[in-house]
C-alpha atoms as a PDB file:
ATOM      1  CA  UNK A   1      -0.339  -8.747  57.059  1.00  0.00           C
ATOM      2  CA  UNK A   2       1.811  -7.236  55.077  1.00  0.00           C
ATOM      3  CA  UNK A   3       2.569  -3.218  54.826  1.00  0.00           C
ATOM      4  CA  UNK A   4       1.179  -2.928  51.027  1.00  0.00           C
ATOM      5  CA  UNK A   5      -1.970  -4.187  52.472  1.00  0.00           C
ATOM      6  CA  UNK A   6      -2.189  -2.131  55.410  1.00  0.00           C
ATOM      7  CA  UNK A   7      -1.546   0.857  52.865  1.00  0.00           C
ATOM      8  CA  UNK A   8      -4.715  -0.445  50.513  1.00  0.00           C
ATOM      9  CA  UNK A   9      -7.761  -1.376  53.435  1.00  0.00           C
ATOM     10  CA  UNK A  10      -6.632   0.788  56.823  1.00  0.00           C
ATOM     11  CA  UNK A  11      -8.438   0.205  59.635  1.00  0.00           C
ATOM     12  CA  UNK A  12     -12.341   1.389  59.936  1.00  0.00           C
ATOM     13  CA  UNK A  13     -11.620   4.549  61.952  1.00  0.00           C
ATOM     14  CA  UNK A  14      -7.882   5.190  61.304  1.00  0.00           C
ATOM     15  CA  UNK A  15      -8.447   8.168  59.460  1.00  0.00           C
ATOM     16  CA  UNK A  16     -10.343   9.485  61.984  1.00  0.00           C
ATOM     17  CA  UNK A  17      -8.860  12.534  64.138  1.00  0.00           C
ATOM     18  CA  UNK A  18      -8.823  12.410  67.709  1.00  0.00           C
ATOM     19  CA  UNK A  19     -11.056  13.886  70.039  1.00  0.00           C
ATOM     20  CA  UNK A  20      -9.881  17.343  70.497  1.00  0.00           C
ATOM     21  CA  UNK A  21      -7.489  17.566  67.392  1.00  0.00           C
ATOM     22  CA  UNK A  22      -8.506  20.819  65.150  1.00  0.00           C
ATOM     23  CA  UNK A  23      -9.720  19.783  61.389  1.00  0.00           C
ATOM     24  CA  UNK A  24      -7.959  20.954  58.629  1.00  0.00           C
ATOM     25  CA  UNK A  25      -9.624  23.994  57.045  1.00  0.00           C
ATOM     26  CA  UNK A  26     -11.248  23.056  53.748  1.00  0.00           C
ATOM     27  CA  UNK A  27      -9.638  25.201  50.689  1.00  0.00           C
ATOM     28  CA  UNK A  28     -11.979  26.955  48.747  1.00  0.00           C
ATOM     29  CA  UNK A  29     -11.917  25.702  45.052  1.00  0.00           C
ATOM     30  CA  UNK A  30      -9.269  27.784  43.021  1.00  0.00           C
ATOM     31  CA  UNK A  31     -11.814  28.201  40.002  1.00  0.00           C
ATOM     32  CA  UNK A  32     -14.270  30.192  42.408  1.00  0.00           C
ATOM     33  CA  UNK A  33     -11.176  31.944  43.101  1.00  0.00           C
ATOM     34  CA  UNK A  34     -10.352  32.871  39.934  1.00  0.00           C
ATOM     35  CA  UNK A  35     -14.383  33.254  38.480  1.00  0.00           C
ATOM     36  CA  UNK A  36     -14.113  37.661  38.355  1.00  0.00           C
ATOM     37  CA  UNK A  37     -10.978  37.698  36.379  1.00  0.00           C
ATOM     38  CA  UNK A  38     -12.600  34.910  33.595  1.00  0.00           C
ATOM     39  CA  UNK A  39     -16.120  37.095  33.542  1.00  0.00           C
ATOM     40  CA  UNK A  40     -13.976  40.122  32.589  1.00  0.00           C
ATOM     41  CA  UNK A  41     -12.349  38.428  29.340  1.00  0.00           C
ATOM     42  CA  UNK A  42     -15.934  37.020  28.754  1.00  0.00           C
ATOM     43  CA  UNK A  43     -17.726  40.433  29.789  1.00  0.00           C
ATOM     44  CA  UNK A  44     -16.971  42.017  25.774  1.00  0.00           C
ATOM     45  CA  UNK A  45     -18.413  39.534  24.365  1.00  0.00           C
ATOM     46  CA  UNK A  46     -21.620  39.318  26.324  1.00  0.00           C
ATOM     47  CA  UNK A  47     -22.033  43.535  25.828  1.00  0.00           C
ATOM     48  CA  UNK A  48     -21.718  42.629  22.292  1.00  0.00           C
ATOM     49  CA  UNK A  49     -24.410  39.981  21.889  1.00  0.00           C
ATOM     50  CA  UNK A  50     -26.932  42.200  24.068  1.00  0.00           C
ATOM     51  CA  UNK A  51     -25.947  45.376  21.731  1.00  0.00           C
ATOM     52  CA  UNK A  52     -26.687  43.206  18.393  1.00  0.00           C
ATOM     53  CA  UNK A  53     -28.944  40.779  19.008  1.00  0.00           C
ATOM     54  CA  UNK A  54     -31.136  41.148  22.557  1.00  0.00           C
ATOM     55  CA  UNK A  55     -31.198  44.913  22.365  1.00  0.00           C
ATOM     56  CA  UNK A  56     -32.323  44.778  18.732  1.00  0.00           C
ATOM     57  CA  UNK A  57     -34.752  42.279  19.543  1.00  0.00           C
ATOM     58  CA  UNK A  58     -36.544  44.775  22.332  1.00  0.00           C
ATOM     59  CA  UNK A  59     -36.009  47.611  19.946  1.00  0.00           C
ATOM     60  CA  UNK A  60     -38.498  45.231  16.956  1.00  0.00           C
ATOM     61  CA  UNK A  61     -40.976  44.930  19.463  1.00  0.00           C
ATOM     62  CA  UNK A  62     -41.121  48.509  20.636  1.00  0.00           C
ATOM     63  CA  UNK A  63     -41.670  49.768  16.635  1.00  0.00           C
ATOM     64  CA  UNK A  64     -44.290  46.868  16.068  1.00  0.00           C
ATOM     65  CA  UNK A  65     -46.688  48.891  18.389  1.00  0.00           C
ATOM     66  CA  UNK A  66     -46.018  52.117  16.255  1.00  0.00           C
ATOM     67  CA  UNK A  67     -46.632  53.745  13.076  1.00  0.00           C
ATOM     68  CA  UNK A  68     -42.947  54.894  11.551  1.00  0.00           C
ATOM     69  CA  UNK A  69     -41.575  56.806   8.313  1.00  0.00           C
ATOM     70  CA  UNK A  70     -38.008  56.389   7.765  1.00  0.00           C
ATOM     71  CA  UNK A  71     -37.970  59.313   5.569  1.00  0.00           C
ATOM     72  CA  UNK A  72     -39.684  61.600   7.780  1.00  0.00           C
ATOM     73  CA  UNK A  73     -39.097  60.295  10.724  1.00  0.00           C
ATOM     74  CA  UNK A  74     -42.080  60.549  12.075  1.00  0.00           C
ATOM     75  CA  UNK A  75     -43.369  57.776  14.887  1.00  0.00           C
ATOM     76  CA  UNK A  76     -46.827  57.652  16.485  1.00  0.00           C
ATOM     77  CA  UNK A  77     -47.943  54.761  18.919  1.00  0.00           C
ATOM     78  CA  UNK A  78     -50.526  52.216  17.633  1.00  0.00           C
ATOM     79  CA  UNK A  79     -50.786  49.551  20.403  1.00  0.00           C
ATOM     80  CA  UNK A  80     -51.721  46.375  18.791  1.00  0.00           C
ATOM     81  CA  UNK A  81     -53.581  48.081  15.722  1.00  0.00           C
ATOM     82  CA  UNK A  82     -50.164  46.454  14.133  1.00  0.00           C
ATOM     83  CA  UNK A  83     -51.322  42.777  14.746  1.00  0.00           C
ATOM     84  CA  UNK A  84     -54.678  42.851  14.362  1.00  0.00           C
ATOM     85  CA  UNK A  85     -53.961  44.332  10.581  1.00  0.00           C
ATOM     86  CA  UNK A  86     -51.756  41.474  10.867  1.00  0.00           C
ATOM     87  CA  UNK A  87     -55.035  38.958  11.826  1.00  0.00           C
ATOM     88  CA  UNK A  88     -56.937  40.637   9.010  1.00  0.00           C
ATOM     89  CA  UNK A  89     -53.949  40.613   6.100  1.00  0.00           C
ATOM     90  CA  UNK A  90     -55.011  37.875   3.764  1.00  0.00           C
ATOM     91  CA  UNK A  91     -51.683  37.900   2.187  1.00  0.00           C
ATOM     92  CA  UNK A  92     -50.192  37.297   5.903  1.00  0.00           C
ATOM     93  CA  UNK A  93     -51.921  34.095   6.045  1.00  0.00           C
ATOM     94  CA  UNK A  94     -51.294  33.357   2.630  1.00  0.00           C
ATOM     95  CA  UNK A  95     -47.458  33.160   3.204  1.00  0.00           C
ATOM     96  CA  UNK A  96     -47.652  31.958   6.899  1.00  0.00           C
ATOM     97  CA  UNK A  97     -49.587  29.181   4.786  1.00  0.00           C
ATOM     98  CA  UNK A  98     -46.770  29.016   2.111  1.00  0.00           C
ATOM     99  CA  UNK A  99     -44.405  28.600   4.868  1.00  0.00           C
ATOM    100  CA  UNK A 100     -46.029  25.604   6.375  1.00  0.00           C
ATOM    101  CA  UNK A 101     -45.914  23.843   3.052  1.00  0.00           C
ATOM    102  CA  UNK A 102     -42.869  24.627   2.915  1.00  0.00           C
ATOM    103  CA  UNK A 103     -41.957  22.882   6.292  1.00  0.00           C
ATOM    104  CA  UNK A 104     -43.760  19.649   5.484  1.00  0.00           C
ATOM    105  CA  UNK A 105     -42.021  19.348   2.187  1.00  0.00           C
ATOM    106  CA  UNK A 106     -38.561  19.835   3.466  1.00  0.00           C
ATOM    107  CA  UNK A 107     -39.821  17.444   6.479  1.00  0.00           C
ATOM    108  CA  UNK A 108     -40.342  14.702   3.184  1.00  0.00           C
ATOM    109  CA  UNK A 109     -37.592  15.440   1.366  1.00  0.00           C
ATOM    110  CA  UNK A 110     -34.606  16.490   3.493  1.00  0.00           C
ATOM    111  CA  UNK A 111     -35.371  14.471   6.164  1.00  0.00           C
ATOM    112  CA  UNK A 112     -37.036  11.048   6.043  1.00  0.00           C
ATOM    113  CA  UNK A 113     -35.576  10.804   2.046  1.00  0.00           C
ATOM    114  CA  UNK A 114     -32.278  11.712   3.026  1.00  0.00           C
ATOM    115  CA  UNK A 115     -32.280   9.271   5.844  1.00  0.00           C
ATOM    116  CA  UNK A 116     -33.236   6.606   3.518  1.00  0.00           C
ATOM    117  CA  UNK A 117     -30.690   7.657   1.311  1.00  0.00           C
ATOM    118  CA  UNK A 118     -27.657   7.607   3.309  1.00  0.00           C
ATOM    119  CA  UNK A 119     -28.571   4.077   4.547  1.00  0.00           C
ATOM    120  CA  UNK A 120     -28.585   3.247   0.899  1.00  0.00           C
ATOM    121  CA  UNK A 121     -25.340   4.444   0.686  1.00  0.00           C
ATOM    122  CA  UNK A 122     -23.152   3.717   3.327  1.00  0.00           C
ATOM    123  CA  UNK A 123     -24.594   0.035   3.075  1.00  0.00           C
ATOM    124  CA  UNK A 124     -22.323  -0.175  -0.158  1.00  0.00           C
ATOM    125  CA  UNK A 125     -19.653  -2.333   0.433  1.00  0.00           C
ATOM    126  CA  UNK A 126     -17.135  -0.374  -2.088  1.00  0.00           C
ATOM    127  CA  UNK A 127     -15.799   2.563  -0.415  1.00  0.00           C
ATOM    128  CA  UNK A 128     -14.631   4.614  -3.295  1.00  0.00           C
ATOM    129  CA  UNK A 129     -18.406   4.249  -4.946  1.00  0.00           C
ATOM    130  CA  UNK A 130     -19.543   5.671  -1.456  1.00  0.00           C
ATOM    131  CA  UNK A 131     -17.101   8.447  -1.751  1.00  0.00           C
ATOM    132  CA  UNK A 132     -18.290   9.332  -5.446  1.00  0.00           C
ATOM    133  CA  UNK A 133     -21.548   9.348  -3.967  1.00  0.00           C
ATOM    134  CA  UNK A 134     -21.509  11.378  -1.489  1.00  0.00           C
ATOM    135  CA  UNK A 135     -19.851  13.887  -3.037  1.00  0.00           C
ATOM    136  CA  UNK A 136     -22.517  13.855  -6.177  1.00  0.00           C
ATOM    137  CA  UNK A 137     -25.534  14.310  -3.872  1.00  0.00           C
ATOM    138  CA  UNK A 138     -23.390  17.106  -2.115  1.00  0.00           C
ATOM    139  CA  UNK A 139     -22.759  18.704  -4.984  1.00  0.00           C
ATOM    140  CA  UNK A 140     -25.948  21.410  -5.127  1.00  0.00           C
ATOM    141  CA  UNK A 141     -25.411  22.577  -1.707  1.00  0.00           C
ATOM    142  CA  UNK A 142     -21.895  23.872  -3.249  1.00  0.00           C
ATOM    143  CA  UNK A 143     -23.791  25.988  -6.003  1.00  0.00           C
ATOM    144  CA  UNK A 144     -24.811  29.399  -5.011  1.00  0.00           C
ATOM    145  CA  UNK A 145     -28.034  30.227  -4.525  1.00  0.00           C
ATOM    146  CA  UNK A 146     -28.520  32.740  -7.243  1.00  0.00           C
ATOM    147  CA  UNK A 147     -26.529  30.537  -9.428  1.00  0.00           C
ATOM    148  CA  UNK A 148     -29.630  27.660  -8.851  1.00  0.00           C
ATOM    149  CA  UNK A 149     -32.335  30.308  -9.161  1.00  0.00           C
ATOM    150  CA  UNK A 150     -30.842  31.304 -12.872  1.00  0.00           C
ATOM    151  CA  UNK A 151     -30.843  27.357 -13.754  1.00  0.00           C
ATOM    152  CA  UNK A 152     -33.826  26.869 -12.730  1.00  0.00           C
ATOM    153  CA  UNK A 153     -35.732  29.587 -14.170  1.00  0.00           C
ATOM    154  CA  UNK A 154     -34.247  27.926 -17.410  1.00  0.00           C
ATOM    155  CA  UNK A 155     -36.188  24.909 -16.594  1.00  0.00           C
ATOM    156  CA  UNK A 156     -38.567  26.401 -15.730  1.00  0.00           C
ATOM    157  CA  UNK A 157     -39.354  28.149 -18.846  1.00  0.00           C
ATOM    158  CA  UNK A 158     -42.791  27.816 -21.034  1.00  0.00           C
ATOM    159  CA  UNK A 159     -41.118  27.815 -24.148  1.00  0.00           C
ATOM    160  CA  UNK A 160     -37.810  25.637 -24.910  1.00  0.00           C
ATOM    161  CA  UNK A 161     -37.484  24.278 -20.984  1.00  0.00           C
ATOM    162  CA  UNK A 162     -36.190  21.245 -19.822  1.00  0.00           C
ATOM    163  CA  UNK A 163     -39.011  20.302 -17.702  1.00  0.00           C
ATOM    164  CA  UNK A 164     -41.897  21.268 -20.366  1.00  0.00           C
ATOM    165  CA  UNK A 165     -39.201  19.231 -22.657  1.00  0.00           C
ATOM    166  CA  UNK A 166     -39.322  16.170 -20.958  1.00  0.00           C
ATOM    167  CA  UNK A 167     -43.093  16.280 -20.548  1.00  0.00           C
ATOM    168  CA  UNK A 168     -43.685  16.561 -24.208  1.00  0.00           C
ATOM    169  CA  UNK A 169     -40.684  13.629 -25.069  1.00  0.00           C
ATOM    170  CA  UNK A 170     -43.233  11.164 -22.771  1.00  0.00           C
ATOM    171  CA  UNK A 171     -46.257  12.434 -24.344  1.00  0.00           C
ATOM    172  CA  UNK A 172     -47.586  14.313 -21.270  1.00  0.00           C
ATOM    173  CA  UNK A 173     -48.067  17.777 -23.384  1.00  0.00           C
ATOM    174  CA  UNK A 174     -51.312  18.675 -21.493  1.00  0.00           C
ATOM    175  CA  UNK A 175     -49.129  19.006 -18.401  1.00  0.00           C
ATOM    176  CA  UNK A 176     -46.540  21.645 -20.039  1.00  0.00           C
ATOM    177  CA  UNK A 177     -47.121  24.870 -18.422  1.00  0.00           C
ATOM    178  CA  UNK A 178     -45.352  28.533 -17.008  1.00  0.00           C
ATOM    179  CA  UNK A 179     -44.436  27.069 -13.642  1.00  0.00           C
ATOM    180  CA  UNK A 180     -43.354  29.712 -12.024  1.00  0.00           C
ATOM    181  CA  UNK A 181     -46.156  32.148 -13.977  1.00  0.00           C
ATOM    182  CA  UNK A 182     -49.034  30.431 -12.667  1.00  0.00           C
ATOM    183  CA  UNK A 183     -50.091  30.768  -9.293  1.00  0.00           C
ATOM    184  CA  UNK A 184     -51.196  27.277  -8.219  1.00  0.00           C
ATOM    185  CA  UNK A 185     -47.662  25.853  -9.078  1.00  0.00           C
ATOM    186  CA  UNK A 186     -45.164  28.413  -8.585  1.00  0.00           C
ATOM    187  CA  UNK A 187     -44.734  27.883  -4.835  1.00  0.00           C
ATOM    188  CA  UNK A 188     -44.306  23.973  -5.769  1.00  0.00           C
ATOM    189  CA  UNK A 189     -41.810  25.573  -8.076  1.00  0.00           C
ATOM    190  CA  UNK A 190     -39.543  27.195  -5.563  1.00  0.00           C
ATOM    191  CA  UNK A 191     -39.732  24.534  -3.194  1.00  0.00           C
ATOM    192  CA  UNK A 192     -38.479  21.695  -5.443  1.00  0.00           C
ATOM    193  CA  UNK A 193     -35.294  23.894  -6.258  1.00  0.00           C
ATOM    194  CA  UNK A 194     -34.609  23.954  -2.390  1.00  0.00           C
ATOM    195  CA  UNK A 195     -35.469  20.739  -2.102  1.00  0.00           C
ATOM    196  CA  UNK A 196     -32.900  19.812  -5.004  1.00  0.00           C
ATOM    197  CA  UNK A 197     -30.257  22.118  -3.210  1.00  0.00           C
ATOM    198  CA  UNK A 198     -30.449  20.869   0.469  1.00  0.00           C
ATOM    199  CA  UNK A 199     -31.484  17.665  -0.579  1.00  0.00           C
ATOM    200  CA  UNK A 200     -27.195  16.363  -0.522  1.00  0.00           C
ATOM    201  CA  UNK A 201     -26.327  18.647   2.637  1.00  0.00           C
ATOM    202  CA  UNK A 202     -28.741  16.851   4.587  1.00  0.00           C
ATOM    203  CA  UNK A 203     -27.988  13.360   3.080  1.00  0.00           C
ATOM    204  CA  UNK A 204     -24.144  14.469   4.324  1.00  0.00           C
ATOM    205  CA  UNK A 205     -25.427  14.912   7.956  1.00  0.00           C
ATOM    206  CA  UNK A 206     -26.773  11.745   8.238  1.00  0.00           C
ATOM    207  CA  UNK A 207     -24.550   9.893   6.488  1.00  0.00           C
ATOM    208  CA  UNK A 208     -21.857  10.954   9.268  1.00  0.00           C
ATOM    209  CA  UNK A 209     -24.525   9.914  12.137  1.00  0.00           C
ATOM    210  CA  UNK A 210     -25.176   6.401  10.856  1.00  0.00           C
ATOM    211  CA  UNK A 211     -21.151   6.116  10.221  1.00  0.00           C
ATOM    212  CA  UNK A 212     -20.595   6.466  14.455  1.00  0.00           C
ATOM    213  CA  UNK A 213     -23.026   3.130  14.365  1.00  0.00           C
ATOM    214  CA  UNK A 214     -20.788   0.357  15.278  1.00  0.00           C
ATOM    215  CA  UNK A 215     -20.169  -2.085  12.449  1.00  0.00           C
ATOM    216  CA  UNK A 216     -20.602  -4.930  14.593  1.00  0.00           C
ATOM    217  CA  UNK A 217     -24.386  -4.534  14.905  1.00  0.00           C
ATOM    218  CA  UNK A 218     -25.107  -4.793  11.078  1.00  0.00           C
ATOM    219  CA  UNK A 219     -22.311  -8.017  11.102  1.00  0.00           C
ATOM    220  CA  UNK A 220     -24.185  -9.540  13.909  1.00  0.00           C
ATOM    221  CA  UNK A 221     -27.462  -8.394  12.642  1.00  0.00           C
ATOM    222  CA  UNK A 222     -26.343 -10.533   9.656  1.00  0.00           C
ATOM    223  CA  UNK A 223     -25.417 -13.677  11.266  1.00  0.00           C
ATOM    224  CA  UNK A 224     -28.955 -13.598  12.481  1.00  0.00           C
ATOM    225  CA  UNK A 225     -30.308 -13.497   8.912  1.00  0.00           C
ATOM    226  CA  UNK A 226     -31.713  -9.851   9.418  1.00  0.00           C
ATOM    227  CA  UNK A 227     -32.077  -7.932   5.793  1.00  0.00           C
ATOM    228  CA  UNK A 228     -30.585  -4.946   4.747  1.00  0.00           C
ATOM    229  CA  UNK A 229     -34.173  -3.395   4.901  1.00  0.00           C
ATOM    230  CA  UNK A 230     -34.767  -4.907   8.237  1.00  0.00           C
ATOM    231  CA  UNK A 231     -31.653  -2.884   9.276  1.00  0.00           C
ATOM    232  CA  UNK A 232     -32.731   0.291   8.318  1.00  0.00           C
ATOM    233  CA  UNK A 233     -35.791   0.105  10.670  1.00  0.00           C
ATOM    234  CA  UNK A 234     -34.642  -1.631  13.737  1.00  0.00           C
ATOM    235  CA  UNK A 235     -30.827  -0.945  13.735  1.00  0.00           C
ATOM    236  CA  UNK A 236     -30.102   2.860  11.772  1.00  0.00           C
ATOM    237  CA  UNK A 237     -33.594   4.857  12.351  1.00  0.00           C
ATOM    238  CA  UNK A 238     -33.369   3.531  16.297  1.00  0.00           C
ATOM    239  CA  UNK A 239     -29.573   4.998  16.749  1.00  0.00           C
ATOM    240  CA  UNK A 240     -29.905   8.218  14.580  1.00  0.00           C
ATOM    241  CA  UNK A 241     -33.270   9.230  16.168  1.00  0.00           C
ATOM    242  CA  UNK A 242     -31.126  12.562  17.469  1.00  0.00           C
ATOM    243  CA  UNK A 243     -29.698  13.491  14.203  1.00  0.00           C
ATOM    244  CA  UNK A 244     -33.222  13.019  13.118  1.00  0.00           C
ATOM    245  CA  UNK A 245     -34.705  14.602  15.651  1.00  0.00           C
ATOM    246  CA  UNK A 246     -31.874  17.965  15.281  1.00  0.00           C
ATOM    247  CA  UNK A 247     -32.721  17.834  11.197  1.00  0.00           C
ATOM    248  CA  UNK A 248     -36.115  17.565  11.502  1.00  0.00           C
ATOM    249  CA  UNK A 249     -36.603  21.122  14.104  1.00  0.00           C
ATOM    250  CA  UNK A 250     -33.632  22.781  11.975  1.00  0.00           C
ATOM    251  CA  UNK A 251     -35.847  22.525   8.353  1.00  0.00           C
ATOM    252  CA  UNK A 252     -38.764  23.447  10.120  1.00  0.00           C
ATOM    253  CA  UNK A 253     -36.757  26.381  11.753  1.00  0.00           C
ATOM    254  CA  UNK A 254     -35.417  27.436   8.177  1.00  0.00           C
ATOM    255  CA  UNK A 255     -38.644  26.642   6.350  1.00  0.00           C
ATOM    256  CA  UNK A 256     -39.955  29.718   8.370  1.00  0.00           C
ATOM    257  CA  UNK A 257     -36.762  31.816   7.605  1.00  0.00           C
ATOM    258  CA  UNK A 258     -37.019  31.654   4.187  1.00  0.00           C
ATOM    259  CA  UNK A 259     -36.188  34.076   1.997  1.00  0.00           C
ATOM    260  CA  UNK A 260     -33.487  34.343  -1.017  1.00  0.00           C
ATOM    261  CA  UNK A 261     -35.063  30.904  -2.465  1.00  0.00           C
ATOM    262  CA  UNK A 262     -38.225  33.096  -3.199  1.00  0.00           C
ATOM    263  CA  UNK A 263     -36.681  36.581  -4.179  1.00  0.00           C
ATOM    264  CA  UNK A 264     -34.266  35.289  -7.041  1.00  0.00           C
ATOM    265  CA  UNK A 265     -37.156  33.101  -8.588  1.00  0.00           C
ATOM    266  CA  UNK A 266     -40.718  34.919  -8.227  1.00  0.00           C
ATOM    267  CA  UNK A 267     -39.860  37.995  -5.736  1.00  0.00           C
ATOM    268  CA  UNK A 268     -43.481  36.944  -4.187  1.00  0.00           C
ATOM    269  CA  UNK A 269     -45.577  36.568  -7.478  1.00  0.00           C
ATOM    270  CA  UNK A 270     -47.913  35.876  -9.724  1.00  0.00           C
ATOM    271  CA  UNK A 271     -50.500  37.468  -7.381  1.00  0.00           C
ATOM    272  CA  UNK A 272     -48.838  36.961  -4.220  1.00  0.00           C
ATOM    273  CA  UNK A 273     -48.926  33.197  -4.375  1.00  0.00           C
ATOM    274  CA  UNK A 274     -45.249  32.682  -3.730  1.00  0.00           C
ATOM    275  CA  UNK A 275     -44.944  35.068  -0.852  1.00  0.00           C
ATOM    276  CA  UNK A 276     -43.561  33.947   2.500  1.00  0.00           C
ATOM    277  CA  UNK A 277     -43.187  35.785   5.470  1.00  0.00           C
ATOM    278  CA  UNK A 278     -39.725  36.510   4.832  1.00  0.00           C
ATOM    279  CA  UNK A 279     -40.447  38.573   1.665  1.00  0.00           C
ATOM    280  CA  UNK A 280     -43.815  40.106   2.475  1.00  0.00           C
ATOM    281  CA  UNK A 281     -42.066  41.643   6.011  1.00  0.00           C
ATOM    282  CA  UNK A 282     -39.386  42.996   3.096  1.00  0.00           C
ATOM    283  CA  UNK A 283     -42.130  44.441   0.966  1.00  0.00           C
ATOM    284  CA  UNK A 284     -43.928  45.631   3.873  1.00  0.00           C
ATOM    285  CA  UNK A 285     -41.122  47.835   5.053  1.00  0.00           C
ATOM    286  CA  UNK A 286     -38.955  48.623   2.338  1.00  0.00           C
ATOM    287  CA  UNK A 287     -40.950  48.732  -0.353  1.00  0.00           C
ATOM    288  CA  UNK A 288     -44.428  50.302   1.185  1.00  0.00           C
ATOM    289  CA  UNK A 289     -42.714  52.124   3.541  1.00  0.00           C
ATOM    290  CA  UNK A 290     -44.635  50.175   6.533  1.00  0.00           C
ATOM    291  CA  UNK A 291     -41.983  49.127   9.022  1.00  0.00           C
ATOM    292  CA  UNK A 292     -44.304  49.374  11.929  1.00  0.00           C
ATOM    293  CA  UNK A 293     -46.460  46.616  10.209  1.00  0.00           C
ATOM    294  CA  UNK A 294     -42.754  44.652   9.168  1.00  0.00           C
ATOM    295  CA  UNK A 295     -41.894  44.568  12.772  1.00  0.00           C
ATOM    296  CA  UNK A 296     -44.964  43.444  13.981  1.00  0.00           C
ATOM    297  CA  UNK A 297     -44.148  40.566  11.102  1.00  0.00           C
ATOM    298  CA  UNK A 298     -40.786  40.009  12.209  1.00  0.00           C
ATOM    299  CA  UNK A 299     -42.008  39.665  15.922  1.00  0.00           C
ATOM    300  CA  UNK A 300     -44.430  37.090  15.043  1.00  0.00           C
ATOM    301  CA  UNK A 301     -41.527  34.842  13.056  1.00  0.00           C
ATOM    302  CA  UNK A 302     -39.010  35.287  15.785  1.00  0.00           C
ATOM    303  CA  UNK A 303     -41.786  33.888  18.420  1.00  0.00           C
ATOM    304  CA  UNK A 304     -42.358  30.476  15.704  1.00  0.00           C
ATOM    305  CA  UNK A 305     -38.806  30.236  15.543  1.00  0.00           C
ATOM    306  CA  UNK A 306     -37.421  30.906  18.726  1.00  0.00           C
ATOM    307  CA  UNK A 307     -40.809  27.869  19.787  1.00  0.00           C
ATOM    308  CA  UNK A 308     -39.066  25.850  17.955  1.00  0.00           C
ATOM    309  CA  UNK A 309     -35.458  26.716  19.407  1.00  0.00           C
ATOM    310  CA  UNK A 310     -37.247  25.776  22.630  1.00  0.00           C
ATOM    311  CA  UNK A 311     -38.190  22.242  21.232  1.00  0.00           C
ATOM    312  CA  UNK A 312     -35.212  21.514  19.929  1.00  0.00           C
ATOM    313  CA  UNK A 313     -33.242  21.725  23.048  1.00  0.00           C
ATOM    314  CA  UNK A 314     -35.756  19.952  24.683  1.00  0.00           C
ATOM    315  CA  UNK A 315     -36.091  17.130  22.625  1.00  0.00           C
ATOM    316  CA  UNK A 316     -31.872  16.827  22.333  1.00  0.00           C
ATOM    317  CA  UNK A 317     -31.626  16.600  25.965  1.00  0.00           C
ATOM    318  CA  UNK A 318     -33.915  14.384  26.298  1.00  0.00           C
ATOM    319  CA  UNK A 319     -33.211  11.821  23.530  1.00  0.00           C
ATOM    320  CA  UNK A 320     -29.094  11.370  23.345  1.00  0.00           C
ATOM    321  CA  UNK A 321     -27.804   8.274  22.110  1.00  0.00           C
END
């Protein structure tokens, strides 16, 4: 046997010490070691994200339980009187209910829609038209948000608008209406403009999830005389189920943060019909001077949202590709 051999496979038991013989003391891991000195350079920023995020947090809760006055000052202790004003707020439920329609809309649009879009489009064989593409249906997400209320309040408009325009050019004129001045279409209002401006960011995301997709499963897919439609279902969808999964908890997530989208088009109106909980917890405390009432608003968003946090993270552990 040779010495390069005896090197590689050494005896069952060589290694072992000798009866008697003193181990060698195990060294302690030098990261342990060095675990203090690392907290300290970490220890500023964790006093900063308890002073302006869990601190403020605490502080919401404590004022939803109380009557305040910013002006005066003055604070008095409610208990839940806050919430159960809350229970009995018609407008409350109106916008929770605006919110939710919200949600599924996005769910539509931004997700599934967007999924089917980027298939469409990084199935093209022609890279520059894919490039052009992308960077059309991106384009709206690039356009500030004020900027898109102002267009589409031009759109918008009863008299001389584009939408009312194209309605009367295909003979549709009992349709024409003030979209955003009537109360059973002005929430479908806002929503189509965000849908219209996240529409491309979204298409974007998945686009880059279905590009890590090896090529070699389409070409293969191919050989077998699998369609490009066929593809979609059993080849993209299957291996972008955690993109879809991450979009689909984010829109929800922002669907019940929403705010500007509303304020720069209807501010709430006609009657209320366009308020979300975002603006009515703005009205509630800056405007009527109610902040105990806001916070107990704000507490109930930040427990829907932070639910949804917990899904999220559950259902991305759980389902990586």
């Amino acid at each position: 046997m040779s010495t390069t051999q005896q090197k590689t496979f050494p005896p069952p038991g060589l290694n072992t010490p000798a009866a008697g013989t003193a181990l060698p003391r195990r060294r302690k891991p030098a990261r342990k070691k060095n675990a203090w000195p690392g907290l300290i350079w970490v220890l500023p920023g964790l006093v900063t994200l308890f002073l302006f995020v869990y601190y403020p947090l605490v502080l919401n809760f404590r004022y939803s339980l109380e009557t305040s006055n910013i002006f005066t000052g003055q604070q008095r202790f409610v208990g839940l009187d806050n919430y159960a004003r809350l229970a009995a707020d018609p407008v409350f439920w109106k916008a929770l209910g605006n919110n939710c329609l919200y949600a599924g809309i996005s769910i539509v649009f931004q997700v599934f829609f967007a999924l089917v879009l980027a298939s469409l489009i990084e199935n093209l064989r022609n890279e520059r038209f894919r490039t052009i593409l992308r960077s059309i249906y991106f384009l709206p997400s690039a356009i500030s948000l004020t900027v898109t209320g102002l267009l589409f309040a031009f759109i918008y408009q009863p008299q001389g608008g584009l939408l009312n325009g194209l309605l009367n050019a295909v003979g549709l004129e009992s349709l024409q209406q003030a979209w955003l001045g009537n109360p059973d279409t002005a929430m479908l209002g806002v929503i189509m403009m965000s849908q219209w401006q996240g529409f491309g960011y979204c298409t974007l995301l998945f686009a880059v999830a279905i590009q890590r997709i090896p090529r070699e499963y389409y070409e293969a897919s191919a050989l077998d005389g699998i369609g490009p439609v066929r593809q979609i279902f059993s080849i993209t969808i299957p291996l972008v189920r955690e993109m879809t999964g991450l979009m689909m908890i984010v829109t929800i997530s922002g669907a019940f943060q929403v705010f500007n989208e509303v304020m720069v088009t209807t501010s709430g109106g006609p009657d209320n019909s366009t308020q979300v909980l975002g603006t009515w917890l703005y009205r509630s405390g800056f405007i009527k001077n109610d902040f105990g009432y806001a916070a107990a608003i704000a507490t109930v968003i930040f427990v829907i949202t932070l639910a949804l946090a917990l899904i999220q993270v559950r259902y991305t552990n759980k389902r990586r590709v």
